[in-house]
C-alpha atoms as a PDB file:
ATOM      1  CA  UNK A   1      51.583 -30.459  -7.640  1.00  0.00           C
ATOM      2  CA  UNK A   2      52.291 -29.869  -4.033  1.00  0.00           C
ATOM      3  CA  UNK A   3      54.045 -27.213  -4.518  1.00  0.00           C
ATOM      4  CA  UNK A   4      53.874 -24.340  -2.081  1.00  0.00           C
ATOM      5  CA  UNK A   5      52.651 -21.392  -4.169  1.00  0.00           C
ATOM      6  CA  UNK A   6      49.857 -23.361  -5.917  1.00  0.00           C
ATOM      7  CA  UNK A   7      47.117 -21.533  -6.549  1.00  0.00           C
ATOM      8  CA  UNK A   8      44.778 -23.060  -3.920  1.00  0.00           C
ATOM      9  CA  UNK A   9      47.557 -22.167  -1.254  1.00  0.00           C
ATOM     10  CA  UNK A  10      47.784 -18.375  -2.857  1.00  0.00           C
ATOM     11  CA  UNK A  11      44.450 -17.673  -2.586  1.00  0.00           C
ATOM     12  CA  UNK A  12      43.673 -18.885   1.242  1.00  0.00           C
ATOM     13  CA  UNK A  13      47.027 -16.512   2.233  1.00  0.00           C
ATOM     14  CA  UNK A  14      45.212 -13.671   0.220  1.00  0.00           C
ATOM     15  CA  UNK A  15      41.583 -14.543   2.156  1.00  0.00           C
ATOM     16  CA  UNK A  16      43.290 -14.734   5.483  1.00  0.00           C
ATOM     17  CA  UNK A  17      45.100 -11.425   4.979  1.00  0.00           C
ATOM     18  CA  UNK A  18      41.811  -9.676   3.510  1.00  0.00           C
ATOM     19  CA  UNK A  19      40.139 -11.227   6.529  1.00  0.00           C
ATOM     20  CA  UNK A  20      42.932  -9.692   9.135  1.00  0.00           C
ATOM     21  CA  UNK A  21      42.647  -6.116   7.390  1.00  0.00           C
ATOM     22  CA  UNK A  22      39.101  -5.869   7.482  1.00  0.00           C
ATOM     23  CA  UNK A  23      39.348  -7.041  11.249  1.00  0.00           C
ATOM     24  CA  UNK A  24      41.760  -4.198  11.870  1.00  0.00           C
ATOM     25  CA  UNK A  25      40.192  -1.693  10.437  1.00  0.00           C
ATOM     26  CA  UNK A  26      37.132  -2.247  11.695  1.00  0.00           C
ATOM     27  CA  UNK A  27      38.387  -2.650  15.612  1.00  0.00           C
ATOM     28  CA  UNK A  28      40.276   0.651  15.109  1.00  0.00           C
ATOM     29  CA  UNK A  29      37.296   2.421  15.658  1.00  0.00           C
ATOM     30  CA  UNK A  30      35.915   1.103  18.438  1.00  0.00           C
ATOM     31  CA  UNK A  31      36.908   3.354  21.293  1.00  0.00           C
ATOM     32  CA  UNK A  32      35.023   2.190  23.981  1.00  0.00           C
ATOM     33  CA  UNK A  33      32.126   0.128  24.648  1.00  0.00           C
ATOM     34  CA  UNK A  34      29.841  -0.405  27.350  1.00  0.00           C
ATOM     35  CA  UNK A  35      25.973  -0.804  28.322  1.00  0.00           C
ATOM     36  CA  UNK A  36      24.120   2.234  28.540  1.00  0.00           C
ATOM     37  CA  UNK A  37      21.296   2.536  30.779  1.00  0.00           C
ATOM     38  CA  UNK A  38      18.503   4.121  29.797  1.00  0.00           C
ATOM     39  CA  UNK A  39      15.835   5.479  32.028  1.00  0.00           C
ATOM     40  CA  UNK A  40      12.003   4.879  31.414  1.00  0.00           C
ATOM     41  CA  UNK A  41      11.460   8.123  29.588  1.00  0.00           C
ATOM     42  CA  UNK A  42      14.543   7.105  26.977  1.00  0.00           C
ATOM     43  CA  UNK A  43      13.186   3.757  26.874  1.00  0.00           C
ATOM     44  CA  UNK A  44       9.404   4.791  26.289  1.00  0.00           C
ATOM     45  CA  UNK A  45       9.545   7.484  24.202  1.00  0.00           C
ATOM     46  CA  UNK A  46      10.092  10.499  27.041  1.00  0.00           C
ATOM     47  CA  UNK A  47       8.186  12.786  26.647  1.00  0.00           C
ATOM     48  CA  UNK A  48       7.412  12.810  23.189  1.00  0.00           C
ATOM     49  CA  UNK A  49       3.373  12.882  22.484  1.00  0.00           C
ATOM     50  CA  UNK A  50       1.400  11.029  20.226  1.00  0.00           C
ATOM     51  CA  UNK A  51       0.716  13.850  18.153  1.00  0.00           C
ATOM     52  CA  UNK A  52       4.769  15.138  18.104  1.00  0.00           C
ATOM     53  CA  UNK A  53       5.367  11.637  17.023  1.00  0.00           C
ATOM     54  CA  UNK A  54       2.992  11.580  14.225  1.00  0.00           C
ATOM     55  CA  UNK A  55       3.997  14.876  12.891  1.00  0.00           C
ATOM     56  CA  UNK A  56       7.829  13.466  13.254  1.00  0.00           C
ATOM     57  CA  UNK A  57       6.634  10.410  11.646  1.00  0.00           C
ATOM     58  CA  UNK A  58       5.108  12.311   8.510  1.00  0.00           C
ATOM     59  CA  UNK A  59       1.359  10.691   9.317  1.00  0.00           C
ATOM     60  CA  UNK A  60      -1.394  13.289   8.561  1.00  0.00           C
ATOM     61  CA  UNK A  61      -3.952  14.280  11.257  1.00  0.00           C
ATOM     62  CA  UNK A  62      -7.016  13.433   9.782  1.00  0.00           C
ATOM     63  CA  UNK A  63     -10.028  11.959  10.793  1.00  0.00           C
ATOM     64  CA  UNK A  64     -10.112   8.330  10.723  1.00  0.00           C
ATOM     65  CA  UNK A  65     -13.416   7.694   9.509  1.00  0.00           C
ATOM     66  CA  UNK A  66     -12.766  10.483   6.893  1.00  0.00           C
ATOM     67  CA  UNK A  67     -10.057   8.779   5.802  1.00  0.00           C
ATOM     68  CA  UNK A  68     -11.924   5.737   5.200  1.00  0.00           C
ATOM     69  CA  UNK A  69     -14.451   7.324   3.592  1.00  0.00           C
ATOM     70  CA  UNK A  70     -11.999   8.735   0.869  1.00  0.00           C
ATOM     71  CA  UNK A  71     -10.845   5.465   0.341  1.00  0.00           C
ATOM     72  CA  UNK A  72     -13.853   4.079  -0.444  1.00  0.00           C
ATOM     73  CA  UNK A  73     -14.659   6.960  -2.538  1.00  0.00           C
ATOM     74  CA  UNK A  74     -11.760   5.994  -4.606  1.00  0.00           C
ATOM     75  CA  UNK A  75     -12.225   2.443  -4.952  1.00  0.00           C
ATOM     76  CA  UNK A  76     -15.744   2.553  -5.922  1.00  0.00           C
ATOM     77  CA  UNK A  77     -14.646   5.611  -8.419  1.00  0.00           C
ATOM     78  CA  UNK A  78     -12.120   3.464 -10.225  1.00  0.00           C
ATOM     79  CA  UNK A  79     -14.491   0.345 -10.178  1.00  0.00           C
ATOM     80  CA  UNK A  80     -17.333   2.667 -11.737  1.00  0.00           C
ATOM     81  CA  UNK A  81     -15.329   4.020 -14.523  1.00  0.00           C
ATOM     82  CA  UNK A  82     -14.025   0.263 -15.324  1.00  0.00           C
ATOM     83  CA  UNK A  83     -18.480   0.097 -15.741  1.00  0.00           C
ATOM     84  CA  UNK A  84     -18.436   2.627 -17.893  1.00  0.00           C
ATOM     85  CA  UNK A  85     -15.277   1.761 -19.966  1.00  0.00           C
ATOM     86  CA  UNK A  86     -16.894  -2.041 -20.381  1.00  0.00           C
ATOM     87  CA  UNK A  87     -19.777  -0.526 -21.379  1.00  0.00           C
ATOM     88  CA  UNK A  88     -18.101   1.529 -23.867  1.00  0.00           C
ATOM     89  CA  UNK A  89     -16.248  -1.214 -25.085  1.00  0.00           C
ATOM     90  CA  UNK A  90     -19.102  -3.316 -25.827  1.00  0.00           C
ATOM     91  CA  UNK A  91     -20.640  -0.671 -27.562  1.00  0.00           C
ATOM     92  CA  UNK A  92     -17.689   0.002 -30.133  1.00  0.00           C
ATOM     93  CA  UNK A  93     -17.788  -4.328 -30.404  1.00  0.00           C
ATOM     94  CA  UNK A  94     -21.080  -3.843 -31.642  1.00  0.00           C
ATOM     95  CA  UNK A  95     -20.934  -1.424 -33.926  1.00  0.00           C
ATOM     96  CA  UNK A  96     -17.941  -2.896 -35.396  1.00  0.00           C
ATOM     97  CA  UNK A  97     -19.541  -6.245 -35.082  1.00  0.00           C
ATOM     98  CA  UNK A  98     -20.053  -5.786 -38.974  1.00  0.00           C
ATOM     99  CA  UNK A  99     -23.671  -7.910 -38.348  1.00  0.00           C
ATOM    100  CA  UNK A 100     -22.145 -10.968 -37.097  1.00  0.00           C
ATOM    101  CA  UNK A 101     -24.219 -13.108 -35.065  1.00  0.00           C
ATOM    102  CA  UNK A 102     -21.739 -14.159 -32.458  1.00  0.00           C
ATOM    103  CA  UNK A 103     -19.595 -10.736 -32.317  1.00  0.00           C
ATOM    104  CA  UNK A 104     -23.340  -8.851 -31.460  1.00  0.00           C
ATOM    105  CA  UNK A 105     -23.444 -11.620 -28.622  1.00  0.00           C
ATOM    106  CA  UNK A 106     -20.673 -11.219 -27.120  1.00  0.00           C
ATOM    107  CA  UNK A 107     -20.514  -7.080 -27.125  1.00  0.00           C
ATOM    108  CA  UNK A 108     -24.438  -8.009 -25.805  1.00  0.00           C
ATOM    109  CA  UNK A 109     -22.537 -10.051 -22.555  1.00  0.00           C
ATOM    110  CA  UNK A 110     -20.041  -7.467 -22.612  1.00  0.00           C
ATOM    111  CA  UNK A 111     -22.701  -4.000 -22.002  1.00  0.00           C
ATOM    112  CA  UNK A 112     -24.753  -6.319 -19.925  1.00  0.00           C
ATOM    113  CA  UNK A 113     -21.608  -7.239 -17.743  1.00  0.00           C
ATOM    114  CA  UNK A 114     -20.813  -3.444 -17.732  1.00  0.00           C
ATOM    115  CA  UNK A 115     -24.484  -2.872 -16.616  1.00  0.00           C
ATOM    116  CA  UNK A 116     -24.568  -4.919 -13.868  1.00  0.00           C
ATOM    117  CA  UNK A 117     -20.900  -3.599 -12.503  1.00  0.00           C
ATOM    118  CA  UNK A 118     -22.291  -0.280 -12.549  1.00  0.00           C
ATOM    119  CA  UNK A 119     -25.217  -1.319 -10.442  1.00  0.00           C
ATOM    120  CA  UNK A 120     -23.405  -3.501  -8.282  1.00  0.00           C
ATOM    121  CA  UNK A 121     -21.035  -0.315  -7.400  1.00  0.00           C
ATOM    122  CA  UNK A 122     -23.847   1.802  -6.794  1.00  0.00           C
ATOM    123  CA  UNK A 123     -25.291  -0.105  -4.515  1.00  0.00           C
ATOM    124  CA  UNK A 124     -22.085  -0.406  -2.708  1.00  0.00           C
ATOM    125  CA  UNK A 125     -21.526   2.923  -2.044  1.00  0.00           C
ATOM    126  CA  UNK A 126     -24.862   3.512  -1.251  1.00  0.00           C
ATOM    127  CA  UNK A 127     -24.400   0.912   1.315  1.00  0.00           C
ATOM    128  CA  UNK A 128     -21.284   2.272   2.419  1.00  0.00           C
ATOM    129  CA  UNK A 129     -22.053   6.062   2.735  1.00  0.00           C
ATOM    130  CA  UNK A 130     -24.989   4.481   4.812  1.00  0.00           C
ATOM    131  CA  UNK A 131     -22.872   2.468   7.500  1.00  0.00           C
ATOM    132  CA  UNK A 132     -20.258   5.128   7.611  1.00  0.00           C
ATOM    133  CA  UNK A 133     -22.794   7.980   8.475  1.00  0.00           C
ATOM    134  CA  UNK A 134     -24.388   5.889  10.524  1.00  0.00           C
ATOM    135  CA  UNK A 135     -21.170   4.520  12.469  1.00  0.00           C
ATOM    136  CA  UNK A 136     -20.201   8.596  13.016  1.00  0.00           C
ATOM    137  CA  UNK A 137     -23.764   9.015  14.124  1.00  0.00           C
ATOM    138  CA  UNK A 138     -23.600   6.836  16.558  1.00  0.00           C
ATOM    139  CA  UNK A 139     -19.918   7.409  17.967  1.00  0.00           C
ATOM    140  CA  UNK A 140     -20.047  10.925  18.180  1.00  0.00           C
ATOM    141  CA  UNK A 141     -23.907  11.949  18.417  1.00  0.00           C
ATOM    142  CA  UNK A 142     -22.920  14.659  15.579  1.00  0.00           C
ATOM    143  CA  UNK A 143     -23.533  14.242  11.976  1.00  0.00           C
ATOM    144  CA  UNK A 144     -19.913  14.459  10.167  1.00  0.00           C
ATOM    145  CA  UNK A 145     -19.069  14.654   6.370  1.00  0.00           C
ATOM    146  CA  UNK A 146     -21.011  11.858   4.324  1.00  0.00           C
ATOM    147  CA  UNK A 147     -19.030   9.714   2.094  1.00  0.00           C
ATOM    148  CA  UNK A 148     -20.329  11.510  -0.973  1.00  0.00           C
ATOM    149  CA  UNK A 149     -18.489  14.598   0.407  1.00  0.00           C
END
C-alpha cells in the first residue's frame, strides 16, 4: 500500500498543481500595484450633492411626511379590508351554519371580531391623519396634504 501513485498521493499532486495554476493565472494580471491617494473631495463624495446622489441612487424626491402618510394609508387600507373580509366571512358561517347552535356562535365571535377591527382601524387613522397634520402644522406653519389625501 505505500506505493507511490496511490490514490491519496494522486490527488494532493493534482490539488497542488490546480493550486499553482490558479496562482498563475491570477498574478498574471496584476500589472502594478500601489496606494492611491485620494484627496478629500474623492474621499467625501466631491462634489456630488445630496440631491445628484439621490437621483443616482434611484431614491424619489418626495416629501417625507407624505411619504409616511401613504404608508399609513396603506396599512390601515389592507387592515380594513381584512375587517370587512372577517366580517364577510362570518356572515357566509352563519348562513351556512344550517341552525347549529355552536356554528351561529362562532360566525357571532367571528362578525363581532370583524366589528371591532374595523373600529379599531378607524380610530387609528383618525388618530394618525390627526398627529400627522398636526406635526406638518407645526413644522412648517402651512397646512400640507392630510393623510386622507
Amino acid at each position: 500500500m505505500s506505493n507511490i501513485l496511490s490514490k491519496k498521493h494522486v490527488g494532493y499532486f493534482l490539488g497542488a498543481v490546480m493550486a499553482l495554476t490558479i496562482g498563475a493565472v491570477a498574478l498574471m494580471g496584476v500589472s502594478d500595484v500601489s496606494a492611491q491617494t485620494l484627496t478629500a473631495d474623492e474621499l467625501f463624495g466631491g462634489e456630488d450633492t445630496g440631491a445628484e446622489f439621490a437621483t443616482t441612487a434611484g431614491l424619489g424626491d418626495a416629501n417625507l411626511v407624505d411619504t409616511i402618510a401613504r404608508i399609513i394609508r396603506v396599512a390601515l387600507g389592507f387592515l380594513g379590508v381584512i375587517a370587512v373580509v372577517m366580517i364577510l366571512l362570518g356572515g357566509f358561517k352563519w348562513m351556512t351554519s344550517g341552525g347549529n347552535e355552536t356554528k351561529v356562535g362562532d360566525a357571532r365571535k367571528l362578525i363581532y371580531a370583524g366589528i371591532i377591527g374595523l373600529v379599531i382601524v378607524i380610530s387609528a387613522y383618525a388618530i394618525a391623519s390627526f398627529v400627522i397634520d398636526s406635526i406638518v402644522t407645526v413644522t412648517s406653519g402651512s397646512d400640507s396634504i392630510p393623510v386622507s389625501e
